[in-house]
Protein backbone atom coordinates (compact mmCIF):
# COMPACT_ATOMS: atom_id res chain seq x y z
CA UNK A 1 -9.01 21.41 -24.28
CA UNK A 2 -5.92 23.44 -24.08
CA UNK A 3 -2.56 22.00 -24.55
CA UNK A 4 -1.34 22.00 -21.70
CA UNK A 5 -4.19 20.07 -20.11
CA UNK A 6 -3.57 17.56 -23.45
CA UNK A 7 0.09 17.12 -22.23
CA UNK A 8 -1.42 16.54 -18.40
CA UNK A 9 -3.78 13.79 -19.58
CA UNK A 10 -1.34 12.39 -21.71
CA UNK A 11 1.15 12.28 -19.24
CA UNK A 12 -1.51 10.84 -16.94
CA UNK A 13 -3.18 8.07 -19.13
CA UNK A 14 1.15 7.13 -19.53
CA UNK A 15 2.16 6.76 -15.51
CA UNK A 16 -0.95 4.60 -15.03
CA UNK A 17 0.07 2.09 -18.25
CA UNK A 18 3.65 2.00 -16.75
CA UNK A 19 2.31 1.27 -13.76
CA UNK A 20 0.00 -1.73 -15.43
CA UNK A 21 -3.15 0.27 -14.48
CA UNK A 22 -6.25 -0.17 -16.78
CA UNK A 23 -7.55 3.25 -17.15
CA UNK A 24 -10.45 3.92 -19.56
CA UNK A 25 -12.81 6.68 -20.26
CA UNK A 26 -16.30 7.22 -18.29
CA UNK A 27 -18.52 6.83 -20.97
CA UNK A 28 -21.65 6.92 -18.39
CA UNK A 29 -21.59 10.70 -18.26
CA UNK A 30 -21.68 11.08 -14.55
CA UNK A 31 -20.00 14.75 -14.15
CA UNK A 32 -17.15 14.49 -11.82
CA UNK A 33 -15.72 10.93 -13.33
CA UNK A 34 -13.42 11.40 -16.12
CA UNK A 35 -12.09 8.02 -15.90
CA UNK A 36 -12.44 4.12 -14.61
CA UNK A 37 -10.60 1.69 -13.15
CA UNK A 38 -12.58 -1.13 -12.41
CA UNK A 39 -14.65 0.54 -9.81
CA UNK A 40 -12.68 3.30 -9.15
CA UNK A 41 -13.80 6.49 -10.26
CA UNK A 42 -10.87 9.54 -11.38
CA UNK A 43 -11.98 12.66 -11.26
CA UNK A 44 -8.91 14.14 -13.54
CA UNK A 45 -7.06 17.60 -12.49
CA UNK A 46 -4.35 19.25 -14.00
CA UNK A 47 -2.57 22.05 -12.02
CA UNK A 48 -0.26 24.46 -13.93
CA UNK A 49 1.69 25.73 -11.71
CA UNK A 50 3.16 28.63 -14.31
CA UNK A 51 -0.32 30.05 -13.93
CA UNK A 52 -2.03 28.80 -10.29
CA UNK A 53 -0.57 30.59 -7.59
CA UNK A 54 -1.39 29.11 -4.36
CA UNK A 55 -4.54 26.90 -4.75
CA UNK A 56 -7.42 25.61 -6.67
CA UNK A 57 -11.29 24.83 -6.29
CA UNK A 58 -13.06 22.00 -7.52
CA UNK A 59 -17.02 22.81 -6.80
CA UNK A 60 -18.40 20.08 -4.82
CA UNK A 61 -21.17 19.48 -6.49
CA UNK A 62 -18.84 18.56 -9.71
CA UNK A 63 -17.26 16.09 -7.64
CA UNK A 64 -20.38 14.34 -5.96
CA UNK A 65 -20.05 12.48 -2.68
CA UNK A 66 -17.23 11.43 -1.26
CA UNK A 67 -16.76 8.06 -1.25
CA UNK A 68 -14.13 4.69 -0.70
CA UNK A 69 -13.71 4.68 -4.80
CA UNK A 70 -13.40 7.94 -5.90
CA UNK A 71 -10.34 9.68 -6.36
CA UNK A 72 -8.40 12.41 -7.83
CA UNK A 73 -5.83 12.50 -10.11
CA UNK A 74 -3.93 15.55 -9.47
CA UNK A 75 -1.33 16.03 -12.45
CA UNK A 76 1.15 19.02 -11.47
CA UNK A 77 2.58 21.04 -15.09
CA UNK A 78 5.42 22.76 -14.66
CA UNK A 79 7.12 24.88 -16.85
CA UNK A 80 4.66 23.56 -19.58
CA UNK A 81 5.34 20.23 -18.27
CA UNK A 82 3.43 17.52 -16.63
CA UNK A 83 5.68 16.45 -13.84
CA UNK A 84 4.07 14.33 -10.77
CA UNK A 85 0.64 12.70 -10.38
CA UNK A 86 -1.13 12.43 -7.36
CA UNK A 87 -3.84 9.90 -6.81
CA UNK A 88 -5.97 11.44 -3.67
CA UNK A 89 -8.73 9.62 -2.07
CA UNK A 90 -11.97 11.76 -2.23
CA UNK A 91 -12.67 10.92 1.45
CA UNK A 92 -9.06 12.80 2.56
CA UNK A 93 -10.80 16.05 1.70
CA UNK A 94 -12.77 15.88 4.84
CA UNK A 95 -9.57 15.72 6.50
CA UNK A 96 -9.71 19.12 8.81
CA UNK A 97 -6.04 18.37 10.61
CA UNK A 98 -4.09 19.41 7.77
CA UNK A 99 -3.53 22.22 6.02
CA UNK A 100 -4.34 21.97 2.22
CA UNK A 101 -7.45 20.20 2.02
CA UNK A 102 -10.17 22.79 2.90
CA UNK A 103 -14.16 22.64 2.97
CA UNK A 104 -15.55 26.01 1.30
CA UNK A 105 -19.37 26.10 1.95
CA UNK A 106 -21.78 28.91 0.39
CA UNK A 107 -24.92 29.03 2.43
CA UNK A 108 -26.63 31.14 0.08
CA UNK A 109 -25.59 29.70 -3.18
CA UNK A 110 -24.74 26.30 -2.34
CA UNK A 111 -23.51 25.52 -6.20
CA UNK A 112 -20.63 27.79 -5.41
CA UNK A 113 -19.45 25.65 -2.52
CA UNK A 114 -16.24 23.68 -3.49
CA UNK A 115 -13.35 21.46 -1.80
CA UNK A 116 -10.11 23.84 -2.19
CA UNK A 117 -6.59 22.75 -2.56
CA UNK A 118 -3.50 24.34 -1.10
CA UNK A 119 -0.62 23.95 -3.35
CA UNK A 120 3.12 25.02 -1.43
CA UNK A 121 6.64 23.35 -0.82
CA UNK A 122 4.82 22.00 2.74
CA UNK A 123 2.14 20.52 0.99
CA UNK A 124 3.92 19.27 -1.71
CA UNK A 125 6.04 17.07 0.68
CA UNK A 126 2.55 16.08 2.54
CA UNK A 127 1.01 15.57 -0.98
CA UNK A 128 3.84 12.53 -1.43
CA UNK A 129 2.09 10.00 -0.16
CA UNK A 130 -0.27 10.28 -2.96
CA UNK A 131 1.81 9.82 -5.56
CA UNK A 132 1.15 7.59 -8.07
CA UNK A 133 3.59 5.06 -6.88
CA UNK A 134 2.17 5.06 -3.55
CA UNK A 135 -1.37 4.62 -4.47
CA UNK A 136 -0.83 1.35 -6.89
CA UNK A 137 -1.92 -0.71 -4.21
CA UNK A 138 -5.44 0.74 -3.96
CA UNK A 139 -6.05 1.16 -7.49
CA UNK A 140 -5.09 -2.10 -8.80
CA UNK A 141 -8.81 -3.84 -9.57
């Protein structure tokens, strides 16, 4: 694990104990779940924007099905420095009416197919209402 993914964790595991979240490690070894709470599964993402232009993937078949109690946690870096984390339902990737959630599916190597995310100062004011802050509600067990 690189550093700055370290500092994104870090900074991750901290915004959920100041916001009196129980978050603890998957130990079940389902790929896509990093972390628990309760019944809520986190699939963790870190985003360096110093080195991600525009967007990233996340294959789909990482993720597994979207369901009610899976979610991402979306940690912007910038400049080396964790700085915001989104909490984003899994299900709001199926969202077609917006703009940054997109469905990339490989016919002929399905493995390939993944859920992209469109990182910009428009989505970043859509991405708001998953901010950490915002999200308490649903992720409080």
């Amino acid at each position: 694990m690189n550093s700055v993914t370290e500092n994104a964790l870090q900074f991750m595991k901290l915004e959920f104990q100041n916001a009196q979240i129980d978050v603890s490690a998957n130990e079940s070894g389902r790929e896509g779940v990093d972390f628990l709470i309760g019944n809520k599964q986190i699939y963790f993402q870190p985003l360096d924007l110093d080195t991600i232009l525009q967007s990233f993937k996340i294959l789909k078949h990482e993720l597994g099905e979207l369901n009610d109690n899976l979610f991402i946690a979306l940690v912007l870096v910038i400049e080396k420095q964790p700085r915001v984390i989104y909490v984003i339902p899994s299900k709001e990737l199926q969202d077609s009416n917006n703009n940054f959630f997109i469905s990339n599916d490989v016919n002929l190597m399905p493995s390939l197919s993944n859920w992209e995310i469109k990182i910009s100062s428009t989505t970043i004011v859509e991405l708001e209402k998953f901010a950490l802050n915002n999200m308490i509600d649903k992720l409080k067990v």
